[in-house]
Protein backbone atom coordinates (compact mmCIF):
# COMPACT_ATOMS: atom_id res chain seq x y z
CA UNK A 1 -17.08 105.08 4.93
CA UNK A 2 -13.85 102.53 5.39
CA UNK A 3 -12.14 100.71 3.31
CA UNK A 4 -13.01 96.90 3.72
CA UNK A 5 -10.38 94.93 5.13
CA UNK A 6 -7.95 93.31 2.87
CA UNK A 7 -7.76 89.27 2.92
CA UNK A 8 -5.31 87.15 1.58
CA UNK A 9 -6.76 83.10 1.03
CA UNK A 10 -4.16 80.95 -0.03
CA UNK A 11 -4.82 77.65 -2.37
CA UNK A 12 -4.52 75.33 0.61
CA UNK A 13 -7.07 77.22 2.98
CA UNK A 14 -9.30 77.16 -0.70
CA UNK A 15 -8.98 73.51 -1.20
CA UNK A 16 -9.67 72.80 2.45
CA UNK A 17 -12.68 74.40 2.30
CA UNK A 18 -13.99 73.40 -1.29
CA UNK A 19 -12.78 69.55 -0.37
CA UNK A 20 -16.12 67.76 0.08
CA UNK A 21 -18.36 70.78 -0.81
CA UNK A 22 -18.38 69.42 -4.45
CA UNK A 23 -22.52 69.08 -4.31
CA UNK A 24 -22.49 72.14 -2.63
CA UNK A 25 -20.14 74.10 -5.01
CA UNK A 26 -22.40 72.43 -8.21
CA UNK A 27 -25.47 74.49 -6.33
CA UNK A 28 -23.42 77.72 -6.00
CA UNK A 29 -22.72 77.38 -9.88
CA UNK A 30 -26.18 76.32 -10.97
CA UNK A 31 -27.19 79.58 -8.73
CA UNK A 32 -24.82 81.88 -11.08
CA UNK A 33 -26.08 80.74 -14.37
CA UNK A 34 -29.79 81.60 -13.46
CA UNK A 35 -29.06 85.00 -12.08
CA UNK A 36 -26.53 85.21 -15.65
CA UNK A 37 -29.60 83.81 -17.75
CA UNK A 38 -31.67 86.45 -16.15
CA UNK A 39 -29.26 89.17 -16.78
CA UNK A 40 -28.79 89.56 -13.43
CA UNK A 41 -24.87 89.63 -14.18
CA UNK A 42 -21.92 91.56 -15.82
CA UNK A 43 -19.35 89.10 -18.02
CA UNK A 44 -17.54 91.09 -20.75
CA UNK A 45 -15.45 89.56 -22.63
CA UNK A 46 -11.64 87.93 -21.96
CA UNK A 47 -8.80 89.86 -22.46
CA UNK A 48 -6.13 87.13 -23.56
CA UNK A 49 -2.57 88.93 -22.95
CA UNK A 50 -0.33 87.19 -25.40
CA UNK A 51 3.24 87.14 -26.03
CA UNK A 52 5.11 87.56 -29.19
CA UNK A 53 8.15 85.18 -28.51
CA UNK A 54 6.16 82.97 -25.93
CA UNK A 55 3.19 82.27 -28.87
CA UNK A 56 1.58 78.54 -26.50
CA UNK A 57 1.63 80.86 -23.19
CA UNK A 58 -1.04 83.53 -22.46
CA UNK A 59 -2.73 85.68 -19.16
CA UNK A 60 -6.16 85.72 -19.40
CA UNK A 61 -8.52 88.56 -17.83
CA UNK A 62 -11.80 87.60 -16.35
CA UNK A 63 -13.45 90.45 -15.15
CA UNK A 64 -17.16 90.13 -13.92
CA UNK A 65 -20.11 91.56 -11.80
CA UNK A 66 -22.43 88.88 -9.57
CA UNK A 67 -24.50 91.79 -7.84
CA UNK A 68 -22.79 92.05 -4.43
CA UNK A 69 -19.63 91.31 -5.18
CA UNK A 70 -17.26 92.41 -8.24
CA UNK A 71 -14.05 91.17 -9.79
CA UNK A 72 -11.29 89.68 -11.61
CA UNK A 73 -9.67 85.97 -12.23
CA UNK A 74 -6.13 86.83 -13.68
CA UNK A 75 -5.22 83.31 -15.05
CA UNK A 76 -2.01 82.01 -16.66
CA UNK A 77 -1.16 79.35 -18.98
CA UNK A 78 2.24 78.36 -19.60
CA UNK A 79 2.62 75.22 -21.11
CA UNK A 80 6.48 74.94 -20.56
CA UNK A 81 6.15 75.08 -17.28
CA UNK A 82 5.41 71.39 -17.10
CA UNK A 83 8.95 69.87 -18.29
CA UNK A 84 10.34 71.90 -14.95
CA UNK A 85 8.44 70.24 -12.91
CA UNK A 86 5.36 73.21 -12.12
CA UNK A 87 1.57 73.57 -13.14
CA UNK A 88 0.99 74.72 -16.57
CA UNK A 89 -1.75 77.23 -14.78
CA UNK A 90 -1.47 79.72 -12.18
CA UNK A 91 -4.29 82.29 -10.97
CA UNK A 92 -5.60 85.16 -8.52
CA UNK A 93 -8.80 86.19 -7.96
CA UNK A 94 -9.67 89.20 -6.89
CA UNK A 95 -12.69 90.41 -5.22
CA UNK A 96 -13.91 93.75 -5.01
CA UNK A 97 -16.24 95.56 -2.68
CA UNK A 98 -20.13 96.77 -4.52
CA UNK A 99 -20.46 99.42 -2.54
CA UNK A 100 -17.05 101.55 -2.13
CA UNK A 101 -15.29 99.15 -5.50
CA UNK A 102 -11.82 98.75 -3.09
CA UNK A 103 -10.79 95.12 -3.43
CA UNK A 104 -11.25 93.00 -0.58
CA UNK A 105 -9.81 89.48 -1.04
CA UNK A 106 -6.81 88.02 -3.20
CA UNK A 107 -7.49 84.59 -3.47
CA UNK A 108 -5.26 81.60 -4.80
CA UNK A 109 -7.61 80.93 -7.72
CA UNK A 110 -6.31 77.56 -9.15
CA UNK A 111 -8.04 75.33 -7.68
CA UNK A 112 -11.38 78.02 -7.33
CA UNK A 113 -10.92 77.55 -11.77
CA UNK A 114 -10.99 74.06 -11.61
CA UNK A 115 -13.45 73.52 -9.26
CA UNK A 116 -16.16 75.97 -11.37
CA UNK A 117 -15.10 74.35 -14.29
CA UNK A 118 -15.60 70.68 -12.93
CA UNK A 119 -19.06 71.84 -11.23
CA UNK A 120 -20.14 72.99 -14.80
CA UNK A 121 -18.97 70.11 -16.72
CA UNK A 122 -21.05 68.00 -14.28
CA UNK A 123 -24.45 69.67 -14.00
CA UNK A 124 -24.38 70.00 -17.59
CA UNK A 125 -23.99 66.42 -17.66
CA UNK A 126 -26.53 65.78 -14.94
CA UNK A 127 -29.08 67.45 -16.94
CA UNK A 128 -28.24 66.35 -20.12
CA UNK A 129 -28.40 62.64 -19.52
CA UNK A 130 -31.73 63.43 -17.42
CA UNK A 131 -33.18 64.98 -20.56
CA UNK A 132 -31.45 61.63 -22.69
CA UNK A 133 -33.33 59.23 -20.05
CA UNK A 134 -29.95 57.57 -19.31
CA UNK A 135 -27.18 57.89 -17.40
CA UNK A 136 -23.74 56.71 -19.02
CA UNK A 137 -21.92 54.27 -17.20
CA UNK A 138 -18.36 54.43 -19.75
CA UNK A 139 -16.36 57.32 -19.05
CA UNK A 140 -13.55 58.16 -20.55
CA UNK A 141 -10.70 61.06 -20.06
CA UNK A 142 -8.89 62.77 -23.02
CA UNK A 143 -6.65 64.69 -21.14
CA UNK A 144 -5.32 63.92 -17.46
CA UNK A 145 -4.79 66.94 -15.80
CA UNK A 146 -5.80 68.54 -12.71
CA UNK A 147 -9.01 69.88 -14.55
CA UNK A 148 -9.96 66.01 -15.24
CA UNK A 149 -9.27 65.03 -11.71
CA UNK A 150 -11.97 67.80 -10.43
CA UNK A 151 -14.14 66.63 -13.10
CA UNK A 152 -14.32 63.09 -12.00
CA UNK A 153 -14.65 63.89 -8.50
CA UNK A 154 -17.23 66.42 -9.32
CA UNK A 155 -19.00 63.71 -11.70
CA UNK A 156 -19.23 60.93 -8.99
CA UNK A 157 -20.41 63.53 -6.25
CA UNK A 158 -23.21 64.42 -8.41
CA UNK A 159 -24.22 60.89 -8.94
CA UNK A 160 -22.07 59.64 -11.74
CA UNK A 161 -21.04 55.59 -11.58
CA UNK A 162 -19.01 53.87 -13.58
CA UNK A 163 -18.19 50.48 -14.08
CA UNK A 164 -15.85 51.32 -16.66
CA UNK A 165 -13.44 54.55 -17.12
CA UNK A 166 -10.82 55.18 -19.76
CA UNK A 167 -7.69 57.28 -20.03
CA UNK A 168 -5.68 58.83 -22.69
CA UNK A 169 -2.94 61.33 -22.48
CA UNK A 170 0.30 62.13 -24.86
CA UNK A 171 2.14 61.37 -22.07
CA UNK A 172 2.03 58.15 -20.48
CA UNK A 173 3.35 58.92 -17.67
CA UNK A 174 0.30 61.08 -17.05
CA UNK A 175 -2.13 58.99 -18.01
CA UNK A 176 -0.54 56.33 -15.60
CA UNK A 177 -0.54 58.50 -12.90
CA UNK A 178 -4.34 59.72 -13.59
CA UNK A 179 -5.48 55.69 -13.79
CA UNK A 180 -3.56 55.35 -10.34
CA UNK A 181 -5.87 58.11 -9.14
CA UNK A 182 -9.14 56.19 -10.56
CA UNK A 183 -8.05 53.40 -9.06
CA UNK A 184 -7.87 54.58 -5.66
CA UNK A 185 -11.90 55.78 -6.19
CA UNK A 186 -12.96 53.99 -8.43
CA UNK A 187 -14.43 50.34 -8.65
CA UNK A 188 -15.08 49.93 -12.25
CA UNK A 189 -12.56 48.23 -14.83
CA UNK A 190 -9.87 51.12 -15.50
CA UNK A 191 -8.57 50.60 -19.28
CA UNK A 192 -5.58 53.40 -20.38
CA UNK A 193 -5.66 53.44 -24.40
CA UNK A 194 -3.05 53.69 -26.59
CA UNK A 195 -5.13 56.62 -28.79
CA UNK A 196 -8.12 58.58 -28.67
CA UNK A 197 -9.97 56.79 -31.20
CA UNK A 198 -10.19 53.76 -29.19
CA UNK A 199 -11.38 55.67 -25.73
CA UNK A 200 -14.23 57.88 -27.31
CA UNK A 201 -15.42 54.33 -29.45
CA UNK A 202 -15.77 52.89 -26.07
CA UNK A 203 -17.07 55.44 -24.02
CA UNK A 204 -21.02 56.71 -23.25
CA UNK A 205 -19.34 59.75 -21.99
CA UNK A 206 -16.26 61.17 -22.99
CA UNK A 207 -14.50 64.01 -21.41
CA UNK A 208 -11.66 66.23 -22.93
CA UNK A 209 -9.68 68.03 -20.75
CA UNK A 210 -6.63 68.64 -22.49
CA UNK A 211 -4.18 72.15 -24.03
CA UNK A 212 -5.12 71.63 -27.28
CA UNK A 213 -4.96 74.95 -29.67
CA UNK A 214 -7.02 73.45 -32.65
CA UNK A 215 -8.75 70.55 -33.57
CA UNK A 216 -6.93 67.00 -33.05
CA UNK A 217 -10.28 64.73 -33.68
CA UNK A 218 -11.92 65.09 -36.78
CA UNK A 219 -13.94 61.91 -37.51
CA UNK A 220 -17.59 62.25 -36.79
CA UNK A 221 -17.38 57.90 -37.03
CA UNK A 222 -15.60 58.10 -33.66
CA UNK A 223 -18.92 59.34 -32.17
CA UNK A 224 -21.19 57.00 -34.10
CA UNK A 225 -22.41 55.37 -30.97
CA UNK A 226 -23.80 58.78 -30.02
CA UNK A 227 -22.29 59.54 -26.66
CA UNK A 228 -22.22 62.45 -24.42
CA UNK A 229 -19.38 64.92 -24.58
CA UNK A 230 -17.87 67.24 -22.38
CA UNK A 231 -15.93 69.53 -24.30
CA UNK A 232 -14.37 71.27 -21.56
CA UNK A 233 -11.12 72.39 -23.71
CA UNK A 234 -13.02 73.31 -25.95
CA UNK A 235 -10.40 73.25 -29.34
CA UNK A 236 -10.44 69.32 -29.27
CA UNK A 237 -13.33 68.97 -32.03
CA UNK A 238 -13.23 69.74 -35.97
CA UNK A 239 -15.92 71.43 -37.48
CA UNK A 240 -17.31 67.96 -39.05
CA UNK A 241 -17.24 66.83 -35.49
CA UNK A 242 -19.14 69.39 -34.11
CA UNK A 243 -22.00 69.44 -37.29
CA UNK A 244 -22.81 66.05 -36.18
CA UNK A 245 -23.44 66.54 -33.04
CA UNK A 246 -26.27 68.49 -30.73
CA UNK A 247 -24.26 71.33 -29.45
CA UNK A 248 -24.91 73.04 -26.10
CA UNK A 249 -22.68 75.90 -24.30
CA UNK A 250 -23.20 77.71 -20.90
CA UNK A 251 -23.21 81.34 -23.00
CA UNK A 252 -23.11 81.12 -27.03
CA UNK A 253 -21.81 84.81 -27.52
CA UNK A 254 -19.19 84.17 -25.08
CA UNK A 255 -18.12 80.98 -26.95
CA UNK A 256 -18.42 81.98 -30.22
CA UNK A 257 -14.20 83.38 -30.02
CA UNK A 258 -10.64 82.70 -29.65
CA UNK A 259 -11.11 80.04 -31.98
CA UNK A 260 -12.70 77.28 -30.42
CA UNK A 261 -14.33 74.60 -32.33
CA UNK A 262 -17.57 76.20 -31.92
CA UNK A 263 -16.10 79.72 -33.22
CA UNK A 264 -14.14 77.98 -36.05
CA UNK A 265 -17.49 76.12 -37.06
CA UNK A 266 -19.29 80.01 -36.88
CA UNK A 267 -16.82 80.71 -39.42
CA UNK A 268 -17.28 78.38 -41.79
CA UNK A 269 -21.14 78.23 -41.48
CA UNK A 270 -21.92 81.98 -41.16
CA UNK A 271 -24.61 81.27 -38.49
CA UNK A 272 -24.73 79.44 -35.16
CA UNK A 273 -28.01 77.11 -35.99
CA UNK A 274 -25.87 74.45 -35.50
CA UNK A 275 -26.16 75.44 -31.58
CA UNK A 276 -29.55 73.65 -29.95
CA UNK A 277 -29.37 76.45 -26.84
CA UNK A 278 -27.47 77.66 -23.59
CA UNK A 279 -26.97 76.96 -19.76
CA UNK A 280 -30.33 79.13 -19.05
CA UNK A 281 -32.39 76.91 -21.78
CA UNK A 282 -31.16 74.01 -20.54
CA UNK A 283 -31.65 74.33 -17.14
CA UNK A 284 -35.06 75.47 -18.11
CA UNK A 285 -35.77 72.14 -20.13
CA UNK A 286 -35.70 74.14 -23.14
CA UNK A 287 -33.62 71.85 -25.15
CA UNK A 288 -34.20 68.51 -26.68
CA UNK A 289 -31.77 66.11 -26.28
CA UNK A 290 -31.57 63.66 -28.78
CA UNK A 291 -30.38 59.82 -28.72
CA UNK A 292 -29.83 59.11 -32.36
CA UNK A 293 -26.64 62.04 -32.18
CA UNK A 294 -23.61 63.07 -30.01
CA UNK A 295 -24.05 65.53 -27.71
CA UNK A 296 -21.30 67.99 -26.85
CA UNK A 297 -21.75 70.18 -24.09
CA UNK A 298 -18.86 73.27 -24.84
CA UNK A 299 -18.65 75.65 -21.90
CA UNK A 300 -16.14 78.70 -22.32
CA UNK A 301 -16.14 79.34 -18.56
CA UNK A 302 -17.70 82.34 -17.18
CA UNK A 303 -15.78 85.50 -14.76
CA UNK A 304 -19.21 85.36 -12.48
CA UNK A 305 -18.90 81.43 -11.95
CA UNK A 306 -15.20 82.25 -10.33
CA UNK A 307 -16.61 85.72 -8.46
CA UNK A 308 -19.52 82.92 -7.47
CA UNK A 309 -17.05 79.86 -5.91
CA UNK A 310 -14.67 82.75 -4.56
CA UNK A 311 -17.07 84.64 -2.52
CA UNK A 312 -18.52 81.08 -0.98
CA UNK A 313 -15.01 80.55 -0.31
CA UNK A 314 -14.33 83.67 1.17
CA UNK A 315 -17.10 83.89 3.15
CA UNK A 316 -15.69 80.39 4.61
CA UNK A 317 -12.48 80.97 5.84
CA UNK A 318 -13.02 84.35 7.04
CA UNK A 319 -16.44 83.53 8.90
CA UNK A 320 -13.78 80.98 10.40
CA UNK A 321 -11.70 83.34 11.43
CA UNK A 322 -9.15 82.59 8.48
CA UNK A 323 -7.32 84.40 6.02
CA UNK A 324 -4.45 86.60 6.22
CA UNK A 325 -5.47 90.38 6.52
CA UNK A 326 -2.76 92.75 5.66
CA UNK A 327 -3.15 95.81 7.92
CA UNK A 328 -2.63 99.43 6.20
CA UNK A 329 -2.82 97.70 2.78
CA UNK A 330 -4.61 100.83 1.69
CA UNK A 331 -2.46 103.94 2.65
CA UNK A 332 -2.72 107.77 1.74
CA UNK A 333 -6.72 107.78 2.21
CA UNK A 334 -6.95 111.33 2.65
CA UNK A 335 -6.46 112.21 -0.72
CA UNK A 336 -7.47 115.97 -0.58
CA UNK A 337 -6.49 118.59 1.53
């Protein structure tokens, strides 16, 4: 046996392959959540590394197990990073051999995290408004990051048009900059609002995509026009919010910590009835979807969807004849004797 040679993908050989692969990447995810529905997978728990006199920043562990390939997404969040000019979030993923367990890959995961995350957010929408009968045509964006950029792009490869889209942001500059983006892409009537009241009122789907820590929208009246949510920060809703709504995540055990509004409302409840079902029972047709609520699709993001997007990646560049392979990465492999 020999070690497997060790390849280094950066994030612009990743985004040159994921760049127009967004119906393709939406098929690689849909393909991890049915083996991970049939328990075909590994996905323990985050490990959230935390710092004492740094309490917004954290280094999250993803560690998971797809079958033939193993691994880790090692993903930061530092929210000061943004008034010096650099991404909040920075990652690696790291892919590991099945057979012999020696890492093969480091990969530039940013983009890989956003990418998962945006294929998600969009076949849970494609599937919940197929279940609802309709597809929205309002969209708007809490949040105007680089995770809302993939999610648009993800949502309009997947079928998604709009003929109108809203932004909000805390910064204006942001949001500004994000509507300058939709306007390059998009036809419909671009409107940036002054709060989030006034997006999610007007919106048939509504999108959050900010860093929230805890709830910052607590009116269930917002949503009385009964839209469809994608609660891809997960913290954004109260608990009154979310006990309104039809809730669906990609994995309830995974979501249920860290205090995200779907933990927090665990707490107060003491059950999780208030949780119609999962990726697996949804892309089963398990769940009804009902018109006369909100629907709020929470996914926590699973390890395997990252191992899933990084081995189609990897298997890209290198079938290419890409990547960067360090020789003699592994040394001293005589270890007795």
């Amino acid at each position: 046996m020999r070690p497997p040679p060790f390849t280094v993908i950066s994030g612009a050989q990743v985004r040159e392959v994921l760049q127009g692969q967004e119906k393709q990447v939406t098929e690689v995810v849909e393909a991890a959540y049915r083996l991970h529905g049939d328990g075909r997978t590994v996905n323990p728990d985050s490990y959230f590394l935390r710092f004492p006199d740094l309490p917004s920043s954290r280094i999250i562990a993803l560690p998971a197990s797809l079958g033939s390939v193993h691994g880790l997404k090692w993903i930061s969040s530092f929210p000061e990073n943004v008034a010096g000019g650099i991404p909040r979030a920075s990652a690696v993923l790291i892919l590991n051999d099945a057979e012999t367990g020696f890492p093969f890959a480091c990969i530039e995961a940013s983009v890989i995290s956003a990418a998962r995350t945006a294929a998600s957010a969009a076949l849970a929408a494609v599937r919940l408004s197929t279940r609802r009968g309709v597809r929205p045509s309002r969209v708007g964006f809490v949040g105007t990051g680089l995770i809302a950029r993939y999610v648009h792009t993800y949502l309009a490869a997947n079928g998604f048009t709009f003929d109108e889209l809203g932004v909000f942001d805390l910064a204006p500059a942001h949001a500004d900059g994000f509507s300058g983006y939709l306007a390059r892409t998009e036809a419909g009537r671009i409107t940036v609002h002054d709060n989030a009241e006034d997006l999610i009122r007007s919106s048939d789907l509504v999108v959050f995509a900010t860093v929230a820590g805890e709830p910052h929208v607590h009116d269930p009246a917002w949503f009385s026009h009964n839209p469809l949510v994608l609660h891809v920060s997960l913290r954004d809703l109260s608990t009154d919010v979310i006990l309104a709504s039809c809730n669906v995540t990609d994995d309830v055990e995974h979501c249920m910590k860290a205090n995200t509004s779907l933990h927090l409302t665990e707490q107060l409840t003491g059950g999780r009835d208030f949780v119609a079902g999962d990726m697996r029972a949804l892309l089963a047709g398990e769940i009804d979807v009902p018109s006369d609520r909100p629907v709020v699709f929470s996914p926590f993001g699973l390890g395997v969807l990252d191992l899933a997007v990084g081995a189609h990646v990897h298997e890209q560049v290198t079938r290419d004849g890409g990547g960067h392979v360090v020789d003699g990465f592994f040394d001293e492999l005589k270890r007795y004797g």
